[in-house]
Protein backbone atom coordinates (compact mmCIF):
# COMPACT_ATOMS: atom_id res chain seq x y z
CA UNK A 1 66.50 124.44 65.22
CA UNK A 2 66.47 121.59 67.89
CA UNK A 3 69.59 119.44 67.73
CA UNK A 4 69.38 115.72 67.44
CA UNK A 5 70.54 115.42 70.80
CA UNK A 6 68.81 117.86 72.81
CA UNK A 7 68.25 116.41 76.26
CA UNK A 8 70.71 113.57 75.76
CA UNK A 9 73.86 113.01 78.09
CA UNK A 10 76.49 111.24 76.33
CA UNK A 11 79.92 109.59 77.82
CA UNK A 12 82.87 109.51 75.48
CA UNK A 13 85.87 107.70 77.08
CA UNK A 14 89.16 108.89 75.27
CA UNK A 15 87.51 111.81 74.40
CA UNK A 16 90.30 114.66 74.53
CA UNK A 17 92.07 113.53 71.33
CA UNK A 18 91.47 112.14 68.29
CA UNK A 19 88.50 110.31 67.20
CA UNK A 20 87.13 110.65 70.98
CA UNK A 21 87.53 114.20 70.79
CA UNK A 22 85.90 114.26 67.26
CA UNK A 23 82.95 112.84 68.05
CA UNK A 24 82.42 114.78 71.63
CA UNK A 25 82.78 118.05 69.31
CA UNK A 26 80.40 116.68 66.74
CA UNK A 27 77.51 115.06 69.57
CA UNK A 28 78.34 118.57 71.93
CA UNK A 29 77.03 120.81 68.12
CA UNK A 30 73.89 118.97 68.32
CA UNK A 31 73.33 119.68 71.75
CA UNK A 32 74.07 116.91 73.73
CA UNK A 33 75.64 117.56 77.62
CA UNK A 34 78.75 115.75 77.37
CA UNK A 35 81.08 113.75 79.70
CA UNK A 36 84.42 113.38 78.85
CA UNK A 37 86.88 110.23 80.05
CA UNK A 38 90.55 110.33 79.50
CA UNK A 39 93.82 110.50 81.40
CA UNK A 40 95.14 113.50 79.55
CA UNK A 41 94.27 116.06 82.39
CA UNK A 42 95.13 119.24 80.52
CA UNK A 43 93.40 117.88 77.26
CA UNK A 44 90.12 117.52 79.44
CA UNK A 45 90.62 120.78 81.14
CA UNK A 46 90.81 122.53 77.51
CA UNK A 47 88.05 120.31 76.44
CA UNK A 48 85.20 123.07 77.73
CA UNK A 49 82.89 119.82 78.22
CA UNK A 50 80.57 120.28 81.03
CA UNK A 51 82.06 117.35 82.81
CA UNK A 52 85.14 115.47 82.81
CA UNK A 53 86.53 112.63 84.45
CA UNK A 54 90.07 111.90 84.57
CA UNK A 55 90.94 108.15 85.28
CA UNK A 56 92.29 104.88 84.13
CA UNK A 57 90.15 103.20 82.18
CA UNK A 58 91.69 99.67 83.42
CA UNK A 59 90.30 100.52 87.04
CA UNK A 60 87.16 98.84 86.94
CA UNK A 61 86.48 100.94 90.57
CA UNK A 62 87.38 103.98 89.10
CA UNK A 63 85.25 103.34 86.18
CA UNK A 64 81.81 102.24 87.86
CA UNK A 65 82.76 105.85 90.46
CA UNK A 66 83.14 108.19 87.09
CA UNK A 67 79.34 106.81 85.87
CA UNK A 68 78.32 106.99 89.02
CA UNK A 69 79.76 110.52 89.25
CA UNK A 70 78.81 111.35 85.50
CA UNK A 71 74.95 110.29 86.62
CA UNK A 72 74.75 112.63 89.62
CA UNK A 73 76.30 116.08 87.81
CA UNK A 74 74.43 115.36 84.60
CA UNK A 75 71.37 113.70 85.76
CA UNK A 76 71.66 110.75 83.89
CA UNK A 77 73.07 108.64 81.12
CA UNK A 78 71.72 108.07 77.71
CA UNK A 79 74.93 107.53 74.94
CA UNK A 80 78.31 106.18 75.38
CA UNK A 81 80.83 105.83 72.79
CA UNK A 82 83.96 103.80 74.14
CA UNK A 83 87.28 105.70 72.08
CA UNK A 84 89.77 105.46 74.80
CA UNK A 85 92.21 103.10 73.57
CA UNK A 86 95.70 101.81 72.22
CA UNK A 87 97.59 100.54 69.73
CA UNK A 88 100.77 98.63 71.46
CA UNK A 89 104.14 98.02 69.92
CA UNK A 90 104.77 96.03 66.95
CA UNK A 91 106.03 92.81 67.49
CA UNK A 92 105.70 89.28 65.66
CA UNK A 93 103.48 87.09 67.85
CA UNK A 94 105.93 84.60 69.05
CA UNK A 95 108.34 87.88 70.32
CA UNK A 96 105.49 90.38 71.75
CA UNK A 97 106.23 90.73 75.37
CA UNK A 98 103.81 89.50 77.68
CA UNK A 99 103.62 93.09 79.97
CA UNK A 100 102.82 95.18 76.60
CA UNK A 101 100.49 92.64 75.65
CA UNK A 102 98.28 92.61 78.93
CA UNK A 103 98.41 95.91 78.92
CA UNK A 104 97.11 96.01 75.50
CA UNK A 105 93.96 93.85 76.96
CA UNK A 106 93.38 95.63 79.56
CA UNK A 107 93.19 99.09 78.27
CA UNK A 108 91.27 98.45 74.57
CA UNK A 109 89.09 95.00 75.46
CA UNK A 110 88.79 95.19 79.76
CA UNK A 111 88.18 99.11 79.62
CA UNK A 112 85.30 98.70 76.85
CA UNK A 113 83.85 95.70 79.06
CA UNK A 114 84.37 97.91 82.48
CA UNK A 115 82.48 101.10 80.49
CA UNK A 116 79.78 99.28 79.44
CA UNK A 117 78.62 97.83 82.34
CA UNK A 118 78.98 100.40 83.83
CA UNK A 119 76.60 102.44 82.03
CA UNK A 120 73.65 100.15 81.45
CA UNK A 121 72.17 99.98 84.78
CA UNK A 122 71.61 103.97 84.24
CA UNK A 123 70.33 103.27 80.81
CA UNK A 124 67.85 100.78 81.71
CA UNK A 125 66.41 103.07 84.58
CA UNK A 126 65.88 105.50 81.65
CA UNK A 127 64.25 103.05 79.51
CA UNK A 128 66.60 104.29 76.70
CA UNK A 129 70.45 103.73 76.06
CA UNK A 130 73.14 104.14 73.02
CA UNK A 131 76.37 102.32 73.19
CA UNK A 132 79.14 102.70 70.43
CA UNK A 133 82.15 100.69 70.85
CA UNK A 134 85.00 101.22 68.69
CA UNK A 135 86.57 98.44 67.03
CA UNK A 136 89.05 98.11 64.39
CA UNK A 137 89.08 96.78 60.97
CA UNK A 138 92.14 94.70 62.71
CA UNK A 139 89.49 93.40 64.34
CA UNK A 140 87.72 91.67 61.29
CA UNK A 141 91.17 90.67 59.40
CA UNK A 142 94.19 90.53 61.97
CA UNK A 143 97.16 93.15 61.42
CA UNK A 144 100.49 91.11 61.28
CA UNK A 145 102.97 92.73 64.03
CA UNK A 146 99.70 93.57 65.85
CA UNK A 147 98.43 90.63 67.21
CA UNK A 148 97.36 92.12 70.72
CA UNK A 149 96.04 94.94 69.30
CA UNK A 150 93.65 92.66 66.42
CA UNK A 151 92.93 90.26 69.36
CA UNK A 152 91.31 93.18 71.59
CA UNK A 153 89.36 94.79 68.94
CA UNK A 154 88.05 91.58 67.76
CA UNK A 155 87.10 90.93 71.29
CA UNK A 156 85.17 94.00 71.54
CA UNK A 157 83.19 92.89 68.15
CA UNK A 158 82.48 89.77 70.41
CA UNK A 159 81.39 91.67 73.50
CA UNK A 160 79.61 94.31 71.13
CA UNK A 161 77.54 91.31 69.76
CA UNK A 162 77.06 89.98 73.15
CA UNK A 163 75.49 92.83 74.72
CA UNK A 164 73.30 93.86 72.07
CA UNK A 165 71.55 90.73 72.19
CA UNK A 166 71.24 90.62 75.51
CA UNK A 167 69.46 94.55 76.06
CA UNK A 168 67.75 93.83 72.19
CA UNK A 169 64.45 93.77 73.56
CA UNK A 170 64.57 97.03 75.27
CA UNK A 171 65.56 100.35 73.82
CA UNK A 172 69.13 100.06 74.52
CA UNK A 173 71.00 99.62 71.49
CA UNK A 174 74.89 98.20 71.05
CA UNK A 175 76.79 98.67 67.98
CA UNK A 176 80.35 98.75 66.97
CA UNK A 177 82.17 100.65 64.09
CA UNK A 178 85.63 99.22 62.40
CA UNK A 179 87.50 102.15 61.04
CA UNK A 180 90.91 101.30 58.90
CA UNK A 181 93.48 103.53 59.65
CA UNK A 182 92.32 107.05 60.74
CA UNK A 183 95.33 109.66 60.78
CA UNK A 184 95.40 110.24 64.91
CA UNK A 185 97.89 110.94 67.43
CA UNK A 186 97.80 107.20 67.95
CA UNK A 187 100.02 106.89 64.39
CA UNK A 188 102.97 107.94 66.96
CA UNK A 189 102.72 104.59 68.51
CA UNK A 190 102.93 103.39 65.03
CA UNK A 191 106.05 102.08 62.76
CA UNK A 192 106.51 104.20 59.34
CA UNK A 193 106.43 100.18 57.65
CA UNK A 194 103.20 99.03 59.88
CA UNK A 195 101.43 103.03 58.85
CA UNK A 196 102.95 102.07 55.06
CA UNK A 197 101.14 98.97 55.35
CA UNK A 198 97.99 99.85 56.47
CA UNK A 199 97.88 102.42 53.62
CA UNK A 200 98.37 99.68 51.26
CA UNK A 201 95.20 97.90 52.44
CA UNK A 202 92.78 100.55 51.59
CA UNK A 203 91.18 100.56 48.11
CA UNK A 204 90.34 104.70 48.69
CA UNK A 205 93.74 105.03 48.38
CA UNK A 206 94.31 107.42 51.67
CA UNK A 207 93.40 106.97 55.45
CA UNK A 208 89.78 107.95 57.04
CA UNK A 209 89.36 111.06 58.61
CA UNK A 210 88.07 111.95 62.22
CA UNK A 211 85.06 113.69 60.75
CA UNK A 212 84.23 110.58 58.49
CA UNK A 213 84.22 108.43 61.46
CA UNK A 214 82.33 110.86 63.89
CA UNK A 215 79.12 111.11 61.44
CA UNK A 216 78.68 107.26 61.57
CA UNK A 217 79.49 107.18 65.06
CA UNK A 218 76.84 109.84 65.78
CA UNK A 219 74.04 107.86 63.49
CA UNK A 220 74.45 105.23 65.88
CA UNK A 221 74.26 107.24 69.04
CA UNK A 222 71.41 108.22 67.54
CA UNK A 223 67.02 107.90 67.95
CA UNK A 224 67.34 107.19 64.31
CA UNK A 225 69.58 104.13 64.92
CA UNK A 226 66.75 102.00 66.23
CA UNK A 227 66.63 98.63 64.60
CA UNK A 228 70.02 97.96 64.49
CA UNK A 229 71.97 96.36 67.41
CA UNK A 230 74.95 93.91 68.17
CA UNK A 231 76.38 95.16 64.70
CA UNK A 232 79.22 95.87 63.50
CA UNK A 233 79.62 98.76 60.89
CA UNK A 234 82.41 98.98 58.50
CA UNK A 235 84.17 102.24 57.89
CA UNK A 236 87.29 101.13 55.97
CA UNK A 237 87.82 102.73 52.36
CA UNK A 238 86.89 99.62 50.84
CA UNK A 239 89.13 97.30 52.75
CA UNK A 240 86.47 95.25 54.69
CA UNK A 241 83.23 94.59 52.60
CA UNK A 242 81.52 92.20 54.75
């Protein structure tokens, strides 16, 4: 039986743990040829993707050389889904240090612009592109102690909308998702009180799971995803219903 991504060469940044990896296993069953992004050396060497990049997703030279790099081994580009990310320490707004902030910036809002635009030259020389950005229900409502962290993801709702109007009247299509709290190694970045609190907030009653997140992530990557772009899809237990 064909898969729904036979032929299709998809990018996941972040993709040797957690919902990264997730989704690479879930695009990689239905045949896609994938292209995995992350700093975690060993995690990509274990990864048995076809190709693998390991970088800094801050560099925006690095970045532009690992597209250009994932282009030439792979042939092209057709699906990106922008995981790579963190969550920053938990701080009122008044007391987060500046250095923990930027670097918050940099790696969850900077690294999704630097990916993207990266990418959609090679998409619009195929005449055909998926891009999934990965927000955060933070995003839509503001965590308190997380300001830098809600700031970035809302920015990449912003950017998200941005580009998919821009690329709307090709067949590119931009879309974000904003998961609540998915149990990830990222939860070790995470206060017991702020992972308490987050629990609280979700009317299901327990946290989303990788596999949850990967089948709407993989819609979207997806020829069936066609006429919907610069959106944002909720994926929150009930938290978020608009």
């Amino acid at each position: 039986m064909a898969g729904r991504f036979d032929g299709r060469v998809a990018i996941v940044t972040g993709g040797a743990s957690g919902i990264g990896a997730g989704v690479a296993h879930r695009l990689a069953s239905e045949g896609a040829r994938l292209s995995l992004w992350d700093m975690d050396e060993k995690a990509l060497a274990a990864s048995g993707a076809p190709h693998t990049v390991r970088l800094d997703i801050t560099d925006p030279d690095a970045v532009q050389a690992a597209a250009e790099a994932t282009a030439k081994a792979l042939g092209k580009i057709d699906i990106m889904v922008t995981s790579a990310g963190i969550t920053g320490p938990n701080h009122t707004t008044w007391e987060y240090p500046v250095p923990a902030w930027d670097r918050v910036i940099d790696v969850n809002l900077k690294g999704v612009f630097y990916s993207n635009r990266a990418v959609v030259p090679f998409m619009q020389q195929n005449g055909y592109g998926r891009i999934v950005n990965i927000a955060s229900i933070a995003g839509k409502e503001g965590n308190p102690m997380a300001s830098a962290y809600s700031a970035s993801k809302a920015g990449v709702i912003g950017l998200t909308k941005s580009l998919g109007k821009e690329l709307a009247a090709s067949e590119i299509r931009v879309n974000c998702v904003t998961p609540a709290a998915v149990r990830t190694p990222l939860f070790s970045q995470m206060t017991q009180t702020q992972i308490d609190w987050m629990l609280s907030k979700i009317p299901i009653g327990r946290f989303g799971e990788i596999e949850e997140v990967a089948s709407l992530i993989c819609w979207l990557a997806s020829e069936e995803c066609g006429f919907s772009t610069g959106a944002v899809f909720d994926i929150s237990g009930g938290r978020a219903t608009y």
